[in-house]
Protein backbone atom coordinates (compact mmCIF):
# COMPACT_ATOMS: atom_id res chain seq x y z
CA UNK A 1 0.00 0.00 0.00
CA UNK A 2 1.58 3.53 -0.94
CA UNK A 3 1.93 6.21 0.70
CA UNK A 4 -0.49 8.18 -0.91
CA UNK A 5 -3.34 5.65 -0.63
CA UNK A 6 -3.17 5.39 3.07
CA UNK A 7 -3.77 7.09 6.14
CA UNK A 8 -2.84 6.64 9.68
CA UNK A 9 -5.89 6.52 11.91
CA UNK A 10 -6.09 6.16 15.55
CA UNK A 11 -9.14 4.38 17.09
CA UNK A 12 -10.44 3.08 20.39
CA UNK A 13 -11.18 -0.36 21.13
CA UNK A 14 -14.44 -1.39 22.09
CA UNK A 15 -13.58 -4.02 24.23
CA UNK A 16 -10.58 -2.43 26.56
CA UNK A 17 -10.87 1.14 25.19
CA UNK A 18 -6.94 1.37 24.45
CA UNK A 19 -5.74 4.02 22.31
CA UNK A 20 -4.89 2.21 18.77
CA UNK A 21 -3.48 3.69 15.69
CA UNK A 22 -3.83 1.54 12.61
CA UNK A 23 -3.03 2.14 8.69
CA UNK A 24 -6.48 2.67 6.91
CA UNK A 25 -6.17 1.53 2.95
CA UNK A 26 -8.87 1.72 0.66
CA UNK A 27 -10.78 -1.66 1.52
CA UNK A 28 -12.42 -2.07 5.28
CA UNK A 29 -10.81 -5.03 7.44
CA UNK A 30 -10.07 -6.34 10.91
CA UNK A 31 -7.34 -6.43 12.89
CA UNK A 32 -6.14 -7.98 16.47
CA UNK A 33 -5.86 -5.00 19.22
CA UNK A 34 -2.92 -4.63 20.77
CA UNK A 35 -3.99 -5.37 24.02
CA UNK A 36 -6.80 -7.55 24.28
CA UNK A 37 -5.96 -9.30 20.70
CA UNK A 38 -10.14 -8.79 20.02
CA UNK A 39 -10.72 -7.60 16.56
CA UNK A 40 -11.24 -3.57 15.58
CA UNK A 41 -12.44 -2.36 12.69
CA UNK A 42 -10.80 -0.41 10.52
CA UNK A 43 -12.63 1.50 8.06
CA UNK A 44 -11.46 2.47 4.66
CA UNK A 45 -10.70 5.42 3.19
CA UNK A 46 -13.60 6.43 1.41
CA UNK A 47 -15.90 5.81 4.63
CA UNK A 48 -13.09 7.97 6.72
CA UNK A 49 -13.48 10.50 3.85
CA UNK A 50 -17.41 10.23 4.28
CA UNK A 51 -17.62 10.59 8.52
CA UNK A 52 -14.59 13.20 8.92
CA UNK A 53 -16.30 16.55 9.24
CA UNK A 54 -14.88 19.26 7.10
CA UNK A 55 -14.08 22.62 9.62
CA UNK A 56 -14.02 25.76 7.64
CA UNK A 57 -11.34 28.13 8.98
CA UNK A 58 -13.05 31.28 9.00
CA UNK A 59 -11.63 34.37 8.02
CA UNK A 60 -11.43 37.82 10.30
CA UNK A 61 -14.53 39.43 8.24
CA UNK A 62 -17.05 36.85 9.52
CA UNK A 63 -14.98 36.78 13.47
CA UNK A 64 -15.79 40.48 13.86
CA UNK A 65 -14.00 42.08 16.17
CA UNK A 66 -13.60 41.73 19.79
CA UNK A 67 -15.06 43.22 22.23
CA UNK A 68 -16.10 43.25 26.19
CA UNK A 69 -19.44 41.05 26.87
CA UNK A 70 -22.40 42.90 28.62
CA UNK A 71 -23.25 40.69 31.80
CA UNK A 72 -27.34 41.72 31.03
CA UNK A 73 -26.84 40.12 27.82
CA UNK A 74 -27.09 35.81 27.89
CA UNK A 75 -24.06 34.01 25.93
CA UNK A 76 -24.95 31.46 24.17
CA UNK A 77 -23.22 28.06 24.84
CA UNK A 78 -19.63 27.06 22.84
CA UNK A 79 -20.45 24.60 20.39
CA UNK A 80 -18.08 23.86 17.90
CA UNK A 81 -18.49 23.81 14.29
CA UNK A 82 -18.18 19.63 14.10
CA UNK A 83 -21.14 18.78 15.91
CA UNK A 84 -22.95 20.87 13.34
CA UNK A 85 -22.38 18.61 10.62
CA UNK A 86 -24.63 15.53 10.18
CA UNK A 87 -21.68 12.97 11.30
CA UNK A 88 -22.46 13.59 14.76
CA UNK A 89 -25.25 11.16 14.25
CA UNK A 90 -24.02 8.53 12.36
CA UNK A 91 -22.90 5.26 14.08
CA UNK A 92 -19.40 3.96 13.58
CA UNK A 93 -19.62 0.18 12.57
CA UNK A 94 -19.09 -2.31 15.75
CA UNK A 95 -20.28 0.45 17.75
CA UNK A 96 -23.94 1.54 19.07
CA UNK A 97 -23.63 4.97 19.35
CA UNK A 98 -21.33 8.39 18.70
CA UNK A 99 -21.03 11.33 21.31
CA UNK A 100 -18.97 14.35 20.90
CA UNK A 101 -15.62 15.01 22.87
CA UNK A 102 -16.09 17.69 25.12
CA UNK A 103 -12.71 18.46 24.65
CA UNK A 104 -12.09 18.84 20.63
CA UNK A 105 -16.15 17.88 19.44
CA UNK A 106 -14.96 15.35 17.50
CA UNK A 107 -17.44 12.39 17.20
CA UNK A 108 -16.23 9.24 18.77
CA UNK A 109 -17.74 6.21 18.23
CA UNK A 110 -18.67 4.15 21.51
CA UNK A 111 -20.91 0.64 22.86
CA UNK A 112 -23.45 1.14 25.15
CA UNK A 113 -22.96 -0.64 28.26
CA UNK A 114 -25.16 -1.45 32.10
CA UNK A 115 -22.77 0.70 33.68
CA UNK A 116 -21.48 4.06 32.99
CA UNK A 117 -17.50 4.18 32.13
CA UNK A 118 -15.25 6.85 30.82
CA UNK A 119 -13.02 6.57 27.72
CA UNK A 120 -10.07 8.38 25.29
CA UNK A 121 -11.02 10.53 22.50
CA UNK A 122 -8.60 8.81 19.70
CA UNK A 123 -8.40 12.66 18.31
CA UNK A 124 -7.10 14.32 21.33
CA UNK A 125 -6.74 12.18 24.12
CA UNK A 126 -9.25 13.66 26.36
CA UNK A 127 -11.81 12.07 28.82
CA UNK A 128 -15.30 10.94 27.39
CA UNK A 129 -17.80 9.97 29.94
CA UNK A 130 -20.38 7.14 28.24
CA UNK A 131 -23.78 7.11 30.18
CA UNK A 132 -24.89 3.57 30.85
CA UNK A 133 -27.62 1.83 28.36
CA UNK A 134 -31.11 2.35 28.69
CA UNK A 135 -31.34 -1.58 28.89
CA UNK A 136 -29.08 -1.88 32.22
CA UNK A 137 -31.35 0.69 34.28
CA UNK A 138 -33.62 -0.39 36.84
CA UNK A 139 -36.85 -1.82 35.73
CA UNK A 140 -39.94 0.42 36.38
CA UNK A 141 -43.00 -0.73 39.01
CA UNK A 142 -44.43 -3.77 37.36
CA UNK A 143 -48.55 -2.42 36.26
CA UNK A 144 -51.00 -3.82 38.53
CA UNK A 145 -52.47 -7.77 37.64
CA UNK A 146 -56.02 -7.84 36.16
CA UNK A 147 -57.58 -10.83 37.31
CA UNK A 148 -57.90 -14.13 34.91
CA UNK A 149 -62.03 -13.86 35.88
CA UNK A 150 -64.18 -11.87 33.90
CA UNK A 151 -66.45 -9.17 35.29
CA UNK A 152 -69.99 -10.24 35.62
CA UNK A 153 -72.17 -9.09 32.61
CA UNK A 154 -74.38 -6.24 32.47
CA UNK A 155 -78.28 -6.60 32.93
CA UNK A 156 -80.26 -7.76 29.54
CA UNK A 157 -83.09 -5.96 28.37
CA UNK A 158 -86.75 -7.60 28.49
CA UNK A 159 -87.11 -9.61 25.57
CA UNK A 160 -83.52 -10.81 23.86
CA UNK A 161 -82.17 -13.91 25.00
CA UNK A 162 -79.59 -13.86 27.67
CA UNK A 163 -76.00 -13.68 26.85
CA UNK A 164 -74.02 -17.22 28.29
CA UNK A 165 -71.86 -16.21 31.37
CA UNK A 166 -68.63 -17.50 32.14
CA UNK A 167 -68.73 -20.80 33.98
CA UNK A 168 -68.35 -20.21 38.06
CA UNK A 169 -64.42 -21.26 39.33
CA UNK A 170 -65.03 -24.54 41.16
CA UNK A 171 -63.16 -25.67 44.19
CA UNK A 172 -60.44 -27.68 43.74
CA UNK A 173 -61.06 -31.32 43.66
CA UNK A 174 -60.35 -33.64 45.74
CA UNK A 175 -56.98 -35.23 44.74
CA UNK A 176 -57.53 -38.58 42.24
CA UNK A 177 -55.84 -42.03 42.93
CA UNK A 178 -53.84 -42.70 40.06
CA UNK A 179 -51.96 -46.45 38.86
CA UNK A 180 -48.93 -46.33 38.25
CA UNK A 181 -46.32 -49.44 37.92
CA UNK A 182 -44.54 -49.06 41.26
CA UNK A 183 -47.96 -48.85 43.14
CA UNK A 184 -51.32 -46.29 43.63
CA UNK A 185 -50.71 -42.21 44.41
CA UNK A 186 -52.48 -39.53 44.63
CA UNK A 187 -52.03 -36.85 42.23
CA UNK A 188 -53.72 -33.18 41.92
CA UNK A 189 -55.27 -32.41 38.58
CA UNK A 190 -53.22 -29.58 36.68
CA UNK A 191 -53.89 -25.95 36.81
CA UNK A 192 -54.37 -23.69 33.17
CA UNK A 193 -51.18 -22.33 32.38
CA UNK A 194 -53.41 -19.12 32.40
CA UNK A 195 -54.56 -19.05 36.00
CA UNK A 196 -51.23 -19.63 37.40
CA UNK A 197 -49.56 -16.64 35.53
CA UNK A 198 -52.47 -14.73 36.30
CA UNK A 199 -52.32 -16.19 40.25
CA UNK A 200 -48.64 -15.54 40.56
CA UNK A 201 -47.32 -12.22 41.11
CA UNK A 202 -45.10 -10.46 38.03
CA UNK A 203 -40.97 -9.95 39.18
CA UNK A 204 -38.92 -7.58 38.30
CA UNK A 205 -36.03 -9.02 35.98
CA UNK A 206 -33.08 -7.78 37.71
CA UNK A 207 -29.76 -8.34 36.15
CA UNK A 208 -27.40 -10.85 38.10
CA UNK A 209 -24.84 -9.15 40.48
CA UNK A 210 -21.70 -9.35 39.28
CA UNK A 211 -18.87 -11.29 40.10
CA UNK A 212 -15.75 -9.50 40.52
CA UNK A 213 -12.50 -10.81 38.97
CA UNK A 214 -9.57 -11.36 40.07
CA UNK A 215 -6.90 -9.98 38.45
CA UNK A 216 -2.97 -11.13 38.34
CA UNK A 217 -2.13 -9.35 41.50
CA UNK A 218 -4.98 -10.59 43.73
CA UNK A 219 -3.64 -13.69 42.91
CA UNK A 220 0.05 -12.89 43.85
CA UNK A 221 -1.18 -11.14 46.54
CA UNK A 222 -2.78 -14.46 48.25
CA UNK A 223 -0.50 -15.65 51.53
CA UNK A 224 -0.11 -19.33 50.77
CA UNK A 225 0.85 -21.01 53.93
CA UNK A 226 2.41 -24.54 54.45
CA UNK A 227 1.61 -26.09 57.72
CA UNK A 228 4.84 -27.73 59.73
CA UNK A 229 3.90 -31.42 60.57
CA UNK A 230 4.93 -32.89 64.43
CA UNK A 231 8.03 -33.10 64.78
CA UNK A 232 9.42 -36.61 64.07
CA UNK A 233 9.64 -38.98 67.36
CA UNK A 234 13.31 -40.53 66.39
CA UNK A 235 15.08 -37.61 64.73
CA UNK A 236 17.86 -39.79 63.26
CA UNK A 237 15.33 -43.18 62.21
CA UNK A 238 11.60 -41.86 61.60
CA UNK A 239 11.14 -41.26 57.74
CA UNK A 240 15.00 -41.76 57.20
CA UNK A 241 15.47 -45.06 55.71
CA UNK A 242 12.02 -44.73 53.73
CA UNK A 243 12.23 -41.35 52.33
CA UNK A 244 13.67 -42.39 49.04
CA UNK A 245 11.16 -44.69 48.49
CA UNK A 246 8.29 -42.06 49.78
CA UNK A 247 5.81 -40.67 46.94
CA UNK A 248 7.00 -37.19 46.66
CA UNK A 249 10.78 -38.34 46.34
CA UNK A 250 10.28 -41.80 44.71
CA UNK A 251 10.47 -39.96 40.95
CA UNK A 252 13.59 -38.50 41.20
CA UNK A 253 15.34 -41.56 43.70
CA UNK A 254 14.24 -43.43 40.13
CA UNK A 255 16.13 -40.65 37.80
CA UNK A 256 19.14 -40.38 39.78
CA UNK A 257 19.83 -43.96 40.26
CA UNK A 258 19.50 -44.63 36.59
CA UNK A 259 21.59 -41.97 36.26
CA UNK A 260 24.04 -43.79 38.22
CA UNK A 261 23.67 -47.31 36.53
CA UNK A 262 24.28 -45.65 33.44
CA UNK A 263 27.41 -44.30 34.26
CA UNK A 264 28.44 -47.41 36.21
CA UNK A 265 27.86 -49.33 32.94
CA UNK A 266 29.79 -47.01 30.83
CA UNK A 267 32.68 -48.02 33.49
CA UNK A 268 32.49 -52.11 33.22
CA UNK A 269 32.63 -51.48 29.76
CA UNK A 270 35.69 -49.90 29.83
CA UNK A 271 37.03 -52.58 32.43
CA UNK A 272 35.84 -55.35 30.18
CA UNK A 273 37.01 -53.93 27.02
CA UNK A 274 40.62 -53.08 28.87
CA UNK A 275 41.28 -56.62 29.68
CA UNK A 276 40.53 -58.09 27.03
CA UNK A 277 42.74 -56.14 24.32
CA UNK A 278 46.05 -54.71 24.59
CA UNK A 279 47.43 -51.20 24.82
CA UNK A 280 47.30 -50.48 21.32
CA UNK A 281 43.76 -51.56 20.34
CA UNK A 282 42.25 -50.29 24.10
CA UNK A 283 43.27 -46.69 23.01
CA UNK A 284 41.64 -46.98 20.30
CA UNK A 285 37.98 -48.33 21.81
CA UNK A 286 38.49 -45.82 24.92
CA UNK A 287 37.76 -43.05 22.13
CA UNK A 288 34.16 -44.08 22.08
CA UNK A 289 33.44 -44.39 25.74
CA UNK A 290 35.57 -41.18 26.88
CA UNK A 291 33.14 -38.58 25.63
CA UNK A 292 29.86 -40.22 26.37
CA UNK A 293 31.31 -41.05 29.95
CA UNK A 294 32.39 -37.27 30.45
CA UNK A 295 28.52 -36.30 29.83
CA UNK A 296 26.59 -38.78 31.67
CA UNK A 297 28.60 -38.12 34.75
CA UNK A 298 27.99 -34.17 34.18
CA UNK A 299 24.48 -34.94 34.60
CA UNK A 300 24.29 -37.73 36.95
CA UNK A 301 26.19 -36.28 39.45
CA UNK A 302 25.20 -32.80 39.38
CA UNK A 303 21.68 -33.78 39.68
CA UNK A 304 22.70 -36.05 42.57
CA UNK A 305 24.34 -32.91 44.10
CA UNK A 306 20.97 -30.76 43.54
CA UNK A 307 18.75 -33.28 44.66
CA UNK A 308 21.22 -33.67 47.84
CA UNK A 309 21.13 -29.46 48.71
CA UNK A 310 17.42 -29.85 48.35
CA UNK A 311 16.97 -32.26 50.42
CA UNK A 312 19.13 -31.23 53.14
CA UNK A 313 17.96 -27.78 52.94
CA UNK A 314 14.18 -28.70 53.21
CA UNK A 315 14.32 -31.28 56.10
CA UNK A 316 16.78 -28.44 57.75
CA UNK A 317 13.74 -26.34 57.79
CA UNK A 318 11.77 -29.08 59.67
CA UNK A 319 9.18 -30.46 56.49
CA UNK A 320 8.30 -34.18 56.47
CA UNK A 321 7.81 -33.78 52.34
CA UNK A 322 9.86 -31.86 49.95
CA UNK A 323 7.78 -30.01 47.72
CA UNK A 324 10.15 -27.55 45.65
CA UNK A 325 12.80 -29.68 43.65
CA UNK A 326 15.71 -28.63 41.44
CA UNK A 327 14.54 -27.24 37.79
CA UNK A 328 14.78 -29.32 35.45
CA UNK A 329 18.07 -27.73 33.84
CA UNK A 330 21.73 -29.09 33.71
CA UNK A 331 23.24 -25.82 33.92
CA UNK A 332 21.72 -24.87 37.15
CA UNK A 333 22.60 -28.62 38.83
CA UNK A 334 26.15 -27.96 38.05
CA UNK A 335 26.98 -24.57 40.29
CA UNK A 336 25.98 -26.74 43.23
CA UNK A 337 28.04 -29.74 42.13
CA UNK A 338 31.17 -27.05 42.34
CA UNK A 339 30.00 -25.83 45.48
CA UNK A 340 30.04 -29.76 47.21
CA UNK A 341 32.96 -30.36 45.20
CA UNK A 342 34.72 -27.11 46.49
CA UNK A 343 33.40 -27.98 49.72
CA UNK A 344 34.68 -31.61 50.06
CA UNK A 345 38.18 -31.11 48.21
CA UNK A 346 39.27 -29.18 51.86
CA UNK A 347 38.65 -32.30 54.30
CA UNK A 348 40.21 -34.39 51.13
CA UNK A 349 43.76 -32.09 51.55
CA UNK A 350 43.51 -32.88 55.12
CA UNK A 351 42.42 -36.61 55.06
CA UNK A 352 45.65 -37.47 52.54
CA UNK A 353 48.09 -35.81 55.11
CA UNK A 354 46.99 -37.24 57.89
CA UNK A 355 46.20 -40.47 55.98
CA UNK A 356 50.00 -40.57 55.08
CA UNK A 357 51.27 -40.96 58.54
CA UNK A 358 49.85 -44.68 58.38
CA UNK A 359 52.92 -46.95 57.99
CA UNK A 360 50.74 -49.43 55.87
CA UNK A 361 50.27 -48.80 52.36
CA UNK A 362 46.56 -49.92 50.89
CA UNK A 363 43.37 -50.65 52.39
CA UNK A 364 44.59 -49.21 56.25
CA UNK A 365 45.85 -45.93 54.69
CA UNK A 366 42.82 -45.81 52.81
CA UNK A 367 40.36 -46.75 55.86
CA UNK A 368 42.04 -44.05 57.89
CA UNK A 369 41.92 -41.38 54.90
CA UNK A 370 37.96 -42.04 54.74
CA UNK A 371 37.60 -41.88 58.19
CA UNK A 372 39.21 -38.32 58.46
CA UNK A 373 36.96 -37.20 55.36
CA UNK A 374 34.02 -38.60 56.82
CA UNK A 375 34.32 -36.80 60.05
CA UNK A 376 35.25 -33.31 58.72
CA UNK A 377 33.17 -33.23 55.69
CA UNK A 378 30.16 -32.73 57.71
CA UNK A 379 31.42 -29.74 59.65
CA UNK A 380 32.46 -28.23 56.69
CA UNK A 381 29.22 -27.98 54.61
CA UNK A 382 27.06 -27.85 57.84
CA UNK A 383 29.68 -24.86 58.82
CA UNK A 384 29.02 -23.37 54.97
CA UNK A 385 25.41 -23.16 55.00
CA UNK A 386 25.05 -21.96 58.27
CA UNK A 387 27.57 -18.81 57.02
CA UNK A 388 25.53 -19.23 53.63
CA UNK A 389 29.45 -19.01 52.22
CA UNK A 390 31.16 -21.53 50.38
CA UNK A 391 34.32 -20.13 51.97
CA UNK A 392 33.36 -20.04 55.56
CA UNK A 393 34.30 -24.01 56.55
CA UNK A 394 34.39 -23.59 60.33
CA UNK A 395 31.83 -21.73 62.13
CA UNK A 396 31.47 -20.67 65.14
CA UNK A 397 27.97 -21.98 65.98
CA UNK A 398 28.81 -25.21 64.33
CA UNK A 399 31.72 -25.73 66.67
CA UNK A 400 29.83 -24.95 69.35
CA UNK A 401 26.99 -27.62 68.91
CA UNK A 402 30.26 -30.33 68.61
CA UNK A 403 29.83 -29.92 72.62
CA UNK A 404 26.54 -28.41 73.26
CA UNK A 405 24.64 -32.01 71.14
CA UNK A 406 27.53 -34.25 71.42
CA UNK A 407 24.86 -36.91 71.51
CA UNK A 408 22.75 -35.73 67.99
CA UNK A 409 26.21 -35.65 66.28
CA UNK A 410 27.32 -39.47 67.79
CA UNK A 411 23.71 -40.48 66.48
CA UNK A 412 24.36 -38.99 63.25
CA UNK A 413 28.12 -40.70 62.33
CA UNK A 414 26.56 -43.58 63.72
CA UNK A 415 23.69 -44.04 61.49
CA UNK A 416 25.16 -42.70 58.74
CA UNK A 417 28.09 -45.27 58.79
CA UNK A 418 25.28 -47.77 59.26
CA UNK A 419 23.66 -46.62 55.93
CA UNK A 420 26.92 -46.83 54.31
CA UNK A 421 27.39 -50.45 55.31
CA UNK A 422 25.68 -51.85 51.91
CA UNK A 423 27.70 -49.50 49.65
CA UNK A 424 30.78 -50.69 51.83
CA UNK A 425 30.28 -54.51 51.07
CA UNK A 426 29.04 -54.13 47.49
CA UNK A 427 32.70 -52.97 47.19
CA UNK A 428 34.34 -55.98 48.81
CA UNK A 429 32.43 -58.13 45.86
CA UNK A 430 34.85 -56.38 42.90
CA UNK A 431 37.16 -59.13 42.24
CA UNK A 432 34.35 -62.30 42.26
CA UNK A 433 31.39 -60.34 40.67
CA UNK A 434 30.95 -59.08 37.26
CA UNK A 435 31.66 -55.33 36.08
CA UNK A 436 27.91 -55.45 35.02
CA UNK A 437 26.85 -56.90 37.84
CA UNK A 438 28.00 -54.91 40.24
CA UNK A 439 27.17 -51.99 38.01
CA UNK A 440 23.57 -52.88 38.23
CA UNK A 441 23.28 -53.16 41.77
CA UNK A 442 25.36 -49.90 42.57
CA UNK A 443 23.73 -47.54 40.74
CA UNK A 444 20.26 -47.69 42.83
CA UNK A 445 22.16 -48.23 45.85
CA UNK A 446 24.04 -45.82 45.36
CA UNK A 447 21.08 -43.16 45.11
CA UNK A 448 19.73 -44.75 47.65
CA UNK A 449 22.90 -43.81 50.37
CA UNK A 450 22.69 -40.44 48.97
CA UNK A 451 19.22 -39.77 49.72
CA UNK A 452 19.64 -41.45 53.33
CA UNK A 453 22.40 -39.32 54.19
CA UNK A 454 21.21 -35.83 52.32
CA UNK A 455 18.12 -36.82 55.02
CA UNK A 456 20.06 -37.27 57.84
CA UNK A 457 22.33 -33.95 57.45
CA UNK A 458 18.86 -31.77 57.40
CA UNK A 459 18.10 -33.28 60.62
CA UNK A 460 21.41 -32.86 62.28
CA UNK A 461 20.78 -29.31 60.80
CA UNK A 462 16.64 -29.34 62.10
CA UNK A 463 18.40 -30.53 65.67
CA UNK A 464 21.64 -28.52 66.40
CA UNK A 465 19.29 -25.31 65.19
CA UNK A 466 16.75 -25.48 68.42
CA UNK A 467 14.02 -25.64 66.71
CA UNK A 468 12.50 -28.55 67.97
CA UNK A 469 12.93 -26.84 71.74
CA UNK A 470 11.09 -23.45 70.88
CA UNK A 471 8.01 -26.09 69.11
CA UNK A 472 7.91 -27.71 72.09
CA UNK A 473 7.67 -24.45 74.20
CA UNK A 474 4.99 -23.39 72.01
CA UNK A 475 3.32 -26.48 72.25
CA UNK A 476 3.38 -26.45 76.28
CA UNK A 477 2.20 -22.82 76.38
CA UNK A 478 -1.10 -23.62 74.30
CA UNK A 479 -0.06 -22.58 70.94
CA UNK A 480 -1.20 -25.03 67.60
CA UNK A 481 1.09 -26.94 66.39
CA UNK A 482 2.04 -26.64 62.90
CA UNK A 483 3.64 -23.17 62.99
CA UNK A 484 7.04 -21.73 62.72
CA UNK A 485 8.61 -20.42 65.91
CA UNK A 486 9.85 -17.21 66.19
């Protein structure tokens, strides 16, 4: 469309009443509002051409000159030259009516509503109040009913026969016994449709109230509360040992520990495929199982290390269920594998110095090394996100509760080495089972330890924190259970 054969024209929508501005060619057609996406119509240019008043400029001859109003002498009302021309009283198409801005006295095309509302003038901008429709206004007093009976008729003159008279309203029967299949009832015969319209009283048809909706920010302004369940009886057993296997966790236990056998698999293979070729030819096949290897521990163990922050974190803040899991995104799993892998490579440094005192090479160096690791891990992270820093290994309150619960943290290496115990003997096996065997078997178990211990640092966490001691203050001075102490 050229330049020449259009015309920018700005409208109001019907339906919100934004402020549009559309392209007007010389055929009439529809397009989406900005806004609300409902259609406006856009005339062409031969019907703009048609509606768009023509204002004379007038010249100083026919203005006259100016001059001081006499107060004793009425001035007539400002009307402007617009509303003289016929178009004030045409009706736009998708519209019910026109008015005239009070502002330029342009007509604007508008739809009648039950309520009164106010709108922009697409010429100038301005305010336009829209009175409501004649339909939406109350209904006026119903007329009085004229009774169904007819008047009694006038007297007859001597000598023509008398004219018949409407039959006199009998009593209502007596109710009829009527068969039916399931037995005998007694029914009441039915009333002319006319008698009970004229018996019953006429309503007024009121429109239905209306039901206010709610927008975006009545719904994010809504307080949704999550109640805090009784605090478990054994902090260290109840719900420990079956949480992976509980309905809210049992979907990602599943994903992680295929996750796991996956990458366990990719592992035998390269053990089988090692002994049975030679140098030369196992550099060669270790090409193929390098890169996919690389990936599918990525994502296995990142997600292991989101699912065990989650955990921790949520049973930390004393809920039975975890509700809010990781997104589903690889790139946010693997900030949080850093952090426990930051985290952990500290009490590694520590366990191989110590570790390398041991006079015995093998399995007693590497019993003592795990032993270290084991017991300084867990002050570590617990020390991290109590600081909520990575680099803040040894706090203050976390060294404190090393004497304050001596017994919560003896309950928690001991159950934790008991839920190790599996993992532990599954490793003894390596030489007699098969790579694929043992591959099989690890991978859920090996989920499984993770979720078990993930469970059992939020409760250290939930214990060492007090909270259990302020619910049961709470709980002794009358206060319902279920809510967070302050």
């Amino acid at each position: 469309m050229s330049s020449e054969q259009s015309r920018r024209v700005r409208l109001t929508c019907p339906t919100c009443h934004e402020l549009l501005e559309f392209e007007a060619g010389e055929l009439p057609r529809r397009e989406p509002c900005t806004f609300c996406e409902r259609e406006v119509h856009i005339p062409s240019l031969a019907h703009l051409a048609a509606i768009t008043p023509t204002i004379r400029q007038r010249t100083p001859n026919e203005i006259g000159d100016y001059q001081i109003a006499l107060p004793e002498e009425p001035q007539a009302p400002y009307r402007p030259a617009a509303l003289t021309t016929p178009a004030e009283r045409r009706v736009y198409p998708g519209f019910s009516t026109s008015l005239a801005c009070p502002t330029c006295g342009q007509p604007v095309g508008t739809r009648l509503e039950d309520r009164p509302k106010k709108i922009s003038c697409p010429h100038c901008g301005g305010d336009l109040f829209v009175p409501a429709s004649p339909r939406g206004r109350p209904p006026e007093e119903p007329a009085a009913v004229v009774p169904a009976v007819p008047p009694a008729p006038a007297e007859i003159p001597t000598g023509e026969p008398p004219l018949p008279s409407a039959p006199p309203r009998l009593a209502d029967p007596a109710p009829e016994a009527t068969r039916t299949v399931e037995g005998t009832r007694k029914t009441r015969p039915r009333t002319p449709r006319n008698e009970v319209a004229a018996s019953e009283p006429v309503r007024s048809r009121e429109p239905p109230p209306r039901v206010p909706r709610k927008s975006v920010f009545d719904q994010m302004a809504v307080v949704r509360t999550e109640s805090i369940p009784t605090p478990p009886e054994w902090t260290f057993f109840s719900g420990v040992f079956a949480f992976p296997f509980q309905q809210h966790s049992l979907l990602r236990w599943v994903y992680q520990a295929i996750g796991f056998t996956a990458l366990l698999l990719v592992a035998a293979t390269i053990v089988v495929v090692s002994k049975q070729y030679g140098a030369g030819r196992f550099g060669m096949v270790l090409a193929f199982f390098v890169l996919p290897m690389i990936w599918i521990g990525i994502w296995s163990i990142s997600f292991a290390a989101a699912n065990f922050l989650c955990i921790t974190e949520g049973t930390a803040a004393g809920a039975q269920e975890i509700r809010e899991w990781p997104e589903p995104s690889w790139r946010e799993w693997v900030p949080q594998m850093v952090y426990l892998g930051w985290i952990a490579s500290i009490p590694v440094v520590f366990a191989s110095a110590l570790a390398g005192f041991v006079p015995q090479e093998g399995p007693p160096r590497l019993v003592v090394g795990t032993a270290i690791f084991g017991l300084l891990y867990p002050i570590c992270l617990m020390s991290a996100l109590e600081a909520n820093s990575p680099f803040m290994l040894c706090s203050w309150p976390i060294v404190r509760s090393l004497f304050h619960n001596t017994l919560d943290w003896l309950s928690f290496f001991a159950v934790t080495i008991l839920s190790t115990i599996p993992l532990a003997l599954l490793a003894t096996r390596y030489e007699q089972w098969s790579p694929y065997t043992l591959a099989a078997i690890g991978g859920p178990l090996a989920a499984t330890t993770l979720f078990i211990i993930a469970r059992l640092f939020g409760r250290l966490a939930w214990k060492i924190s007090g909270i259990e001691k302020k619910w049961a203050r709470r709980r002794k001075m009358g206060s319902g259970e279920g809510t967070l102490p302050h």
